[in-house]
Protein backbone atom coordinates (compact mmCIF):
# COMPACT_ATOMS: atom_id res chain seq x y z
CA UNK A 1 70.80 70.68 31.60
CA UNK A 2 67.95 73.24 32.06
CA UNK A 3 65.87 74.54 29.37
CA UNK A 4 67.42 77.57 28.92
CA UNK A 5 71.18 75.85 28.47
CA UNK A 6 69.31 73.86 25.91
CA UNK A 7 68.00 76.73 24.27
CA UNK A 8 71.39 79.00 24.59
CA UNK A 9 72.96 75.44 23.04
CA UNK A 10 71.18 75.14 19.91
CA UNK A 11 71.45 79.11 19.57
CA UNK A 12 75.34 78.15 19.87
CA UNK A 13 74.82 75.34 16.92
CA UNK A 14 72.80 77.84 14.45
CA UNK A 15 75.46 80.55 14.51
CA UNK A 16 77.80 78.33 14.01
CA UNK A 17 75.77 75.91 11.19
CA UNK A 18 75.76 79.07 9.19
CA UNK A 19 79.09 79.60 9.10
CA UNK A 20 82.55 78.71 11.10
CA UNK A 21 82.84 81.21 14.12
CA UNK A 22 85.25 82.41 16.47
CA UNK A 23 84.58 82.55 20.29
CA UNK A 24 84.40 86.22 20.30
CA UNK A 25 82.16 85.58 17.35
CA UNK A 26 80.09 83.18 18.70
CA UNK A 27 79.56 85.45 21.86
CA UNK A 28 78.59 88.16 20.14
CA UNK A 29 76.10 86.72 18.01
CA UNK A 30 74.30 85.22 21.04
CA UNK A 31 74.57 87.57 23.12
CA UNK A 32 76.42 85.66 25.62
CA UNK A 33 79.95 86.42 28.30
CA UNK A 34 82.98 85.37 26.49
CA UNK A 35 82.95 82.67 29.55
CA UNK A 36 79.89 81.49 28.98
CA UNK A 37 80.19 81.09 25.32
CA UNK A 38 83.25 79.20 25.83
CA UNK A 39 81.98 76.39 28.44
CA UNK A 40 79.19 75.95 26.15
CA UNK A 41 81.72 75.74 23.32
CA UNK A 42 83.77 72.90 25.23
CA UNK A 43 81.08 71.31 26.19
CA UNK A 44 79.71 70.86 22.95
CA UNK A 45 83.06 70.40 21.46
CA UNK A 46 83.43 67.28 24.46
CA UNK A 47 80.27 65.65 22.31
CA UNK A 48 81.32 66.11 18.93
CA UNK A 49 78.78 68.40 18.76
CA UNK A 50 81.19 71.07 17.53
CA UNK A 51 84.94 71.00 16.43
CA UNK A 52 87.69 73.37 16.80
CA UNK A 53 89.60 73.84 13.82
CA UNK A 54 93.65 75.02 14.04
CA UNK A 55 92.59 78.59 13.31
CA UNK A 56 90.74 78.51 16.54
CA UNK A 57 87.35 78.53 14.77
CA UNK A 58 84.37 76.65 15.61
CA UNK A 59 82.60 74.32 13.07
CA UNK A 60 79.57 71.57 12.99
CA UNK A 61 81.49 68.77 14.57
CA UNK A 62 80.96 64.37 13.59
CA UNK A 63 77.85 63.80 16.33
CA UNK A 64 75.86 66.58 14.42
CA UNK A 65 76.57 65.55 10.74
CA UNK A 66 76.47 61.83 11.50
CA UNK A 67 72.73 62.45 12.66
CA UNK A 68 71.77 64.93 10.15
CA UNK A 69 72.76 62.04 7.81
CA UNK A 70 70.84 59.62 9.36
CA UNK A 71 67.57 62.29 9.22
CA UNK A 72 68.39 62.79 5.69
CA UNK A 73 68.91 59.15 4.79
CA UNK A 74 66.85 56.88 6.72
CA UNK A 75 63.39 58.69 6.37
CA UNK A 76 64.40 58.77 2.31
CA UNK A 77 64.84 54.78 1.76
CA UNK A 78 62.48 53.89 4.20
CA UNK A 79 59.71 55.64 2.24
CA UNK A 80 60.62 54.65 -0.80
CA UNK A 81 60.87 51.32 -0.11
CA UNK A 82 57.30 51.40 1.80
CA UNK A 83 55.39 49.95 -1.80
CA UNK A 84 57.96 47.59 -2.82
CA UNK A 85 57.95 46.15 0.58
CA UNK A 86 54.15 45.97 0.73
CA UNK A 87 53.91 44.26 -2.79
CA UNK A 88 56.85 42.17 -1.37
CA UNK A 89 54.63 40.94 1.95
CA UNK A 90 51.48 39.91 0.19
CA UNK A 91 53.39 38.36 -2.65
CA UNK A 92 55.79 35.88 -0.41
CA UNK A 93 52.58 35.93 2.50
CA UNK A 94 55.57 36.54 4.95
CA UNK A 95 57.14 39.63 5.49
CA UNK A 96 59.54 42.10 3.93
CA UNK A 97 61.90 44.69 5.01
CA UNK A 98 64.47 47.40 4.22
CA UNK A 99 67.66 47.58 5.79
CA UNK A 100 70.37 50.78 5.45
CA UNK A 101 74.60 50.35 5.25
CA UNK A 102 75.94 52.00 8.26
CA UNK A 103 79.84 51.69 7.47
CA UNK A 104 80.38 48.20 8.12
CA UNK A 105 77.25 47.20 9.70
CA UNK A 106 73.66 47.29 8.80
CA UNK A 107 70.65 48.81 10.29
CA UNK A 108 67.33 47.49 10.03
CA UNK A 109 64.98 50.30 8.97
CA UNK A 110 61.46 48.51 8.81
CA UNK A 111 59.33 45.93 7.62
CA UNK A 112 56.46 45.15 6.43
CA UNK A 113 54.25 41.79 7.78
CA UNK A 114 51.59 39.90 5.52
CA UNK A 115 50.04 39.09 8.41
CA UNK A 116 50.18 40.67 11.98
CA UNK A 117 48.00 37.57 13.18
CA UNK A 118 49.51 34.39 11.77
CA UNK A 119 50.80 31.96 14.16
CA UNK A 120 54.62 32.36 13.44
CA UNK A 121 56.09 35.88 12.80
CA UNK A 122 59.48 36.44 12.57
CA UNK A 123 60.31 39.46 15.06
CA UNK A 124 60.62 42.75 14.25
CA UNK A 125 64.84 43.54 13.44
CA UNK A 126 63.83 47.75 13.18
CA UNK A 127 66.52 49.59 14.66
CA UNK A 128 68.68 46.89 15.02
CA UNK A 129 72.24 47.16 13.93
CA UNK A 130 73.61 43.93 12.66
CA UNK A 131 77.25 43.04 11.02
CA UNK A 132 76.94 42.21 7.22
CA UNK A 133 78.45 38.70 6.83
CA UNK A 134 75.60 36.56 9.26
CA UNK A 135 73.26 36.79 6.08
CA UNK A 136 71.97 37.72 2.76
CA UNK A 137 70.95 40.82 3.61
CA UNK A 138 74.26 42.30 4.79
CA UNK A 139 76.24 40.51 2.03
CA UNK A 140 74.34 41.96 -0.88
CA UNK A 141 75.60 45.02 0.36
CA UNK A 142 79.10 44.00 0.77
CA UNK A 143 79.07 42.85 -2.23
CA UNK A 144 80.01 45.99 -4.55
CA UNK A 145 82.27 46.60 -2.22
CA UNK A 146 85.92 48.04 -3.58
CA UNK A 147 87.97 45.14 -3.41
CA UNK A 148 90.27 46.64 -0.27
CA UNK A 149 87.11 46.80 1.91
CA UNK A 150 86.45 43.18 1.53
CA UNK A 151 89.85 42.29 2.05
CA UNK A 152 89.78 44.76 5.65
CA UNK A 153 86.33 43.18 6.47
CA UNK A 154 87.14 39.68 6.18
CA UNK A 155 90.74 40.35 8.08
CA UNK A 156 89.23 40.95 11.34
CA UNK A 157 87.17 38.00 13.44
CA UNK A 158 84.05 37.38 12.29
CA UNK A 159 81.66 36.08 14.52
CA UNK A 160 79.29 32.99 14.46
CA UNK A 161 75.80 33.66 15.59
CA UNK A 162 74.65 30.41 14.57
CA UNK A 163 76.34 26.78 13.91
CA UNK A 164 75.57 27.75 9.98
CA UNK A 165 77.16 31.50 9.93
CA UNK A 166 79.35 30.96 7.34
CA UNK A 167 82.90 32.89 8.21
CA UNK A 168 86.13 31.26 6.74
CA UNK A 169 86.56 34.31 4.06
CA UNK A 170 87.34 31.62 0.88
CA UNK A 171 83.46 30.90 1.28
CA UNK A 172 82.43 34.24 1.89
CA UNK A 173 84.45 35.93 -1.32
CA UNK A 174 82.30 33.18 -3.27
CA UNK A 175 79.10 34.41 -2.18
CA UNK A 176 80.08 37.65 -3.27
CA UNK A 177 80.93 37.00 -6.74
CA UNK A 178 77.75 34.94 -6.73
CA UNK A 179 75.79 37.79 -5.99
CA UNK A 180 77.67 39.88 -8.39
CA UNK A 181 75.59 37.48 -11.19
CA UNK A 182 72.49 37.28 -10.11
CA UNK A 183 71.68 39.83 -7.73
CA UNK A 184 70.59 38.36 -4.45
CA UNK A 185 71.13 36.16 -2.23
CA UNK A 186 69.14 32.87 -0.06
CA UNK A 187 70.07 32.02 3.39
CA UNK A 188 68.63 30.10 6.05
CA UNK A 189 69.39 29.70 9.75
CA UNK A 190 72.58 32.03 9.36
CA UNK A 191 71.69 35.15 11.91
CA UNK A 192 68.35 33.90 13.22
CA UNK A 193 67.63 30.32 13.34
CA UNK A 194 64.89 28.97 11.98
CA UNK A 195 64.72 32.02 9.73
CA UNK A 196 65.10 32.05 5.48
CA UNK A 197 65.71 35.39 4.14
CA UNK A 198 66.27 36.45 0.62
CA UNK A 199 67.82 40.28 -0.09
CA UNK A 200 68.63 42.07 -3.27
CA UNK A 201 70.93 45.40 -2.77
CA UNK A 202 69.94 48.78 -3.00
CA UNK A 203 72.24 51.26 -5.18
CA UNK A 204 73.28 54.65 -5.18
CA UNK A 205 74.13 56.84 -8.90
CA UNK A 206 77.46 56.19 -8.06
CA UNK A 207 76.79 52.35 -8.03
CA UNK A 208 77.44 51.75 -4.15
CA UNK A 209 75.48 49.83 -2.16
CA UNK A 210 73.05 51.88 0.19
CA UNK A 211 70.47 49.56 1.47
CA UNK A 212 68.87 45.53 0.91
CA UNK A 213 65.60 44.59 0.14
CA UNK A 214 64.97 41.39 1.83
CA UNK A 215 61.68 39.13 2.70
CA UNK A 216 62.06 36.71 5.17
CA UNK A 217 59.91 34.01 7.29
CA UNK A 218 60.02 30.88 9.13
CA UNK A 219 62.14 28.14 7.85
CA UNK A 220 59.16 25.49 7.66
CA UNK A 221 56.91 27.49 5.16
CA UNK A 222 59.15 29.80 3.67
CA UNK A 223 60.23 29.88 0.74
CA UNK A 224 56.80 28.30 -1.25
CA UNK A 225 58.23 26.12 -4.04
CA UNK A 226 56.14 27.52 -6.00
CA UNK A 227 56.49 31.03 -5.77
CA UNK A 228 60.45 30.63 -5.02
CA UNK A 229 61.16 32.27 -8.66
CA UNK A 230 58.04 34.70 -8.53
CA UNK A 231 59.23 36.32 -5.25
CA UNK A 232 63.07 36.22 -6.90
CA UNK A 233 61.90 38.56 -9.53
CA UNK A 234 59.76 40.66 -7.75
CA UNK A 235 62.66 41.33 -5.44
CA UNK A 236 65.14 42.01 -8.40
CA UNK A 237 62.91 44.43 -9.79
CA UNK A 238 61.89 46.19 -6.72
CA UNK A 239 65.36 46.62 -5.50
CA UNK A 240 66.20 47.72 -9.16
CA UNK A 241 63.35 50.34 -9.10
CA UNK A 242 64.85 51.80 -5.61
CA UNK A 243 68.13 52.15 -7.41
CA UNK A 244 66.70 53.60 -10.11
CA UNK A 245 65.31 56.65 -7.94
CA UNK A 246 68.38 56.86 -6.44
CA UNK A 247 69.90 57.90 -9.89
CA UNK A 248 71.54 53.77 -10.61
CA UNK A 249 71.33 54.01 -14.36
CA UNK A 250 73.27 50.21 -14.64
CA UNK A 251 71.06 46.43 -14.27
CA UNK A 252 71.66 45.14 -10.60
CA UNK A 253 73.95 42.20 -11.43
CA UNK A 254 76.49 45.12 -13.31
């Protein structure tokens, strides 16, 4: 596509962000043939870029909104969890991160390392989408789920990425009400092995789930006995902070 199709294209989007528009509409306002207008509008329509309502009007289609969401979202919780993840990463020495709930899958945001030069760091998961059952971090989420959602989400397959990824759905539903008391959740060698992670959820006014807090490092030094309770209620009160901001009037374990 040359630059001016790319240009005539988001000219096409802004006319029609403003308001839902006809063809004839939309080819006025652009200054464009009423063919012209109309390839563009299929061809954006063919992305999800655009959709045609039955009135045969043009609106902001699912690809536009599902990224404007992502621009609105991702930038917000991954700032706001940039202090509680640093206090996080020199409290455990390992390193913490933020991860977002994508439907029924979570992305990895960003993290936060102790140290960029120790020996063992776990990799970096940002920008990684991952299902939520292979670990704390994505069943924190799941969690607060409404009850149907669980039941839809533990009816399909669920895959074993390790020989500890606990699936059989009996074990899983117990996990959840576990984390219903007491906020967060330990795992080890579920997803990644080698790897113990801890996460506490992240919650919106309305009470849903929106994101984890988690710190995680390698299995041999992580957690510290001794800081095993410390980093527990730094994590609570982190993750209740974020919730907090995001209007979550109710304690984390409510």
């Amino acid at each position: 596509m040359s630059v001016t199709s790319v240009e005539r294209a988001f000219r096409i989007l802004s006319v029609i962000g403003d308001e839902p528009s006809s063809l004839s509409e939309v080819a006025d306002a652009v200054d464009m043939p009423l063919s012209t207008a109309s390839r563009f509008l299929n061809s954006l329509q063919g992305t999800g870029a655009i959709a045609r309502d039955s009135d045969g009007t043009y609106r902001i289609g699912p690809t536009i909104d599902s990224l404007a969401g992502r621009s609105r979202r991702d930038p917000d919780l991954l700032s706001l969890a940039h202090p509680h993840m640093a206090h996080l990463a020199r409290l455990s020495g390992e390193t913490s991160g933020v991860a977002g709930l994508l439907d029924t899958t979570l992305l990895h945001l960003g993290q936060r390392n102790f140290d960029d030069d120790a020996d063992v760091i776990v990799r970096d998961w940002t920008g990684v989408e991952v299902p939520l059952h292979p670990g704390c971090t994505g069943l924190v989420m799941m969690a607060w789920w409404p009850p149907p959602m669980i039941d839809a989400y533990l009816a399909e397959p669920l895959e074993a990425f390790s020989p500890h990824t606990v699936t059989a759905p009996t074990r899983i539903r117990e996990r959840l009400a576990a984390i219903r008391r007491t906020g967060l959740l330990w795992t080890t060698d579920e997803y990644a092995q080698g790897v113990t992670s801890v996460a506490a959820p992240v919650r919106n006014a309305d009470g849903a789930p929106v994101a984890a807090l988690h710190v995680h490092g390698p299995r041999y030094r992580f957690p510290d006995p001794e800081r095993r309770a410390e980093i527990e209620t730094s994590l609570l009160t982190a993750a209740a902070r974020m919730s907090t901001s995001l209007g979550f009037t109710d304690q984390i374990g409510a």
